[in-house]
C-alpha atoms as a PDB file:
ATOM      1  CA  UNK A   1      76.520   4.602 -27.381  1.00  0.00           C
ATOM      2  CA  UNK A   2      76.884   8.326 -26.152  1.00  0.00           C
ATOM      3  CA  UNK A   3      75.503   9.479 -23.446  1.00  0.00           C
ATOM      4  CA  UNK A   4      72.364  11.373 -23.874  1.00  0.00           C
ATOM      5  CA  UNK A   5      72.431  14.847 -21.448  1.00  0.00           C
ATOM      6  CA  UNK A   6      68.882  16.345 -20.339  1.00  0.00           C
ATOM      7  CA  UNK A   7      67.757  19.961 -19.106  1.00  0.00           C
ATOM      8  CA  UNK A   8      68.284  20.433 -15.391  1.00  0.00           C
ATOM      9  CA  UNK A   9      64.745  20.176 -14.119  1.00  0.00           C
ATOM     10  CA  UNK A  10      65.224  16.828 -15.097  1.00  0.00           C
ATOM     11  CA  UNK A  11      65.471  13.740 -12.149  1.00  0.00           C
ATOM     12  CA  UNK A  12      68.173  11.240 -14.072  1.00  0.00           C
ATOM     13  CA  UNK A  13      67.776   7.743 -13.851  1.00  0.00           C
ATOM     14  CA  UNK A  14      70.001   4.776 -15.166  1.00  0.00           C
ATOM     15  CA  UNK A  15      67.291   1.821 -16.618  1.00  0.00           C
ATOM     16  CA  UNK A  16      67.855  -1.967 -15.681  1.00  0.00           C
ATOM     17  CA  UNK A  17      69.726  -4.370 -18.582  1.00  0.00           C
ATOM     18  CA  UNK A  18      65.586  -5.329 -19.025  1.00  0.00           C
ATOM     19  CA  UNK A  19      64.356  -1.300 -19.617  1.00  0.00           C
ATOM     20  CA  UNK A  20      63.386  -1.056 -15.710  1.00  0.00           C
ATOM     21  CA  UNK A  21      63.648   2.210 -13.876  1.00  0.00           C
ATOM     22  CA  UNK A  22      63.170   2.400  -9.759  1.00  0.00           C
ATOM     23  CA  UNK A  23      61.177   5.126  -8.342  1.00  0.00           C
ATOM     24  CA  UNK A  24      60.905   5.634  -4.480  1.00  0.00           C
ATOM     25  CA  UNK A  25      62.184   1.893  -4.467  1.00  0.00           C
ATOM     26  CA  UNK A  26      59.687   0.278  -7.029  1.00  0.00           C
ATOM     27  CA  UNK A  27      60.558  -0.492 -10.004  1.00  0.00           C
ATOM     28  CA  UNK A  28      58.259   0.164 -13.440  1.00  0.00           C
ATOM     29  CA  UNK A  29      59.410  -1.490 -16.996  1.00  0.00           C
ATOM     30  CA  UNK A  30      59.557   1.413 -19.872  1.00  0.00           C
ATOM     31  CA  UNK A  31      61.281  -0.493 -22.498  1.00  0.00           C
ATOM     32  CA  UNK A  32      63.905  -2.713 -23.206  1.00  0.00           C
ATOM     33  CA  UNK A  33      65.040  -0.462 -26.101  1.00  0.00           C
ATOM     34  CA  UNK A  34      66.561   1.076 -23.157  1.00  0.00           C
ATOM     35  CA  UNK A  35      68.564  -1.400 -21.590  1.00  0.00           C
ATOM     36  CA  UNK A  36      71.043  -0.057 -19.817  1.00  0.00           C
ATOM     37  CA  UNK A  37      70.211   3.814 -20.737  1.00  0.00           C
ATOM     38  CA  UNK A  38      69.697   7.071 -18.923  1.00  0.00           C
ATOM     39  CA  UNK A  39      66.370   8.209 -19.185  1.00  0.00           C
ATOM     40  CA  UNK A  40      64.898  11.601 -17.613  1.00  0.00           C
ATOM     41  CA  UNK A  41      62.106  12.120 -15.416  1.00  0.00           C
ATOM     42  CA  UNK A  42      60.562  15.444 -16.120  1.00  0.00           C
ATOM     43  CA  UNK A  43      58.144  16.941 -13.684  1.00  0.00           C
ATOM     44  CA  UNK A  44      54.479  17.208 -14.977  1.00  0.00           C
ATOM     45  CA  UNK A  45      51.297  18.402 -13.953  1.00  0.00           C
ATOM     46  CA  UNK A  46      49.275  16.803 -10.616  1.00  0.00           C
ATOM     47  CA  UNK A  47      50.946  13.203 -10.386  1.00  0.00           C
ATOM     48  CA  UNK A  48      52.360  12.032 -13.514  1.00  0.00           C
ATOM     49  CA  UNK A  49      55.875  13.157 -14.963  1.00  0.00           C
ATOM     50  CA  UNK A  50      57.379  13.272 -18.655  1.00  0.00           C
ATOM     51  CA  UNK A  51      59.403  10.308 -19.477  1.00  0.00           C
ATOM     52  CA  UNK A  52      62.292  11.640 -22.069  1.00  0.00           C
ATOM     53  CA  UNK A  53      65.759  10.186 -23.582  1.00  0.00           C
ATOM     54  CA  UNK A  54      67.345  13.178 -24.307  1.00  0.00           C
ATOM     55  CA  UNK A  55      65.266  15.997 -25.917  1.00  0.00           C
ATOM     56  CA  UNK A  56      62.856  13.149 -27.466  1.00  0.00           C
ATOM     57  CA  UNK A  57      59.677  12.484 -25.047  1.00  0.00           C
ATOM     58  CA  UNK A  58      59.277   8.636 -24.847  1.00  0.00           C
ATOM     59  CA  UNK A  59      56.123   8.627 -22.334  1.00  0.00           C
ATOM     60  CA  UNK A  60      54.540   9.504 -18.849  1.00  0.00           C
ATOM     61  CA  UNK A  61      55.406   8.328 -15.336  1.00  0.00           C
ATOM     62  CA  UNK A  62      52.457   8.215 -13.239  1.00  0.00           C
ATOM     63  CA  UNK A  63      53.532   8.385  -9.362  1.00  0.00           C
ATOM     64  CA  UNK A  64      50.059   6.865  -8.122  1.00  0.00           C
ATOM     65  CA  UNK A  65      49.814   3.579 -10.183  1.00  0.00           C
ATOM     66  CA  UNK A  66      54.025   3.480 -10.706  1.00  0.00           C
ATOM     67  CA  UNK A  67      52.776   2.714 -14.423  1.00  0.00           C
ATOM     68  CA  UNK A  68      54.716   3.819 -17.940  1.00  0.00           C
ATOM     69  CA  UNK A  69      52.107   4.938 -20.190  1.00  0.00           C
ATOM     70  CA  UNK A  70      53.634   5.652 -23.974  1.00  0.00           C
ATOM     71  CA  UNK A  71      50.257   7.682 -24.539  1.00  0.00           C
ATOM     72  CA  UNK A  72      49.741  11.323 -22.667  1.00  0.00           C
ATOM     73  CA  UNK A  73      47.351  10.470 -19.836  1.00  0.00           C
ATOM     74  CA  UNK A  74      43.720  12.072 -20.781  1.00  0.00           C
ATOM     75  CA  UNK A  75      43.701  14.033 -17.553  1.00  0.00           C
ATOM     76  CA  UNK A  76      46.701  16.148 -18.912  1.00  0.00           C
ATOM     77  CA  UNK A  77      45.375  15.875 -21.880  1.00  0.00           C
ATOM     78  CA  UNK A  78      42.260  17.210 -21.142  1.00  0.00           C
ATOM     79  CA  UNK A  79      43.565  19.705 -18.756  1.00  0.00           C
ATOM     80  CA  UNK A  80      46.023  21.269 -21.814  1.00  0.00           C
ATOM     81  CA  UNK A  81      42.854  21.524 -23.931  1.00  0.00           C
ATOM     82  CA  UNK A  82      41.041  23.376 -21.435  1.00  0.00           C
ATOM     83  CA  UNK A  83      43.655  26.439 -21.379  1.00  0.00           C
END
């Protein structure tokens, strides 16, 4: 499969065979669709970051729990609402 590129505000990471990424040396499971893919960290608001493959968002990162969440959290959600 080709490799997907991403914008560059975008922190690359390579996933684990199983869909794992590592993040300041802990690992988090996305997906096992991804197996083996590179996926994009994209910085968010407050603690959490987008989760994209290429221009598609997959789901959010968030730094504190070092949790993939496929739904936006409803603190950003809430927050993007509010503007």
């Amino acid at each position: 499969m080709a490799e997907v590129s991403c914008d560059s505000d975008v922190h690359v990471r390579r996933s684990s065979q199983k869909g794992d990424l590592n993040w300041k040396g802990k690992r988090f499971f996305v997906s096992e669709i991804f197996g083996g893919q590179r996926l994009g960290l994209r910085p968010s608001l407050d603690r959490f970051f987008e989760v994209v493959y290429g221009p598609l968002q997959i789901g959010w990162f968030d730094t504190y729990r070092c949790q993939f969440m496929q739904s936006e959290p409803r603190h950003l959600r809430m927050e993007r609402l509010c503007k």
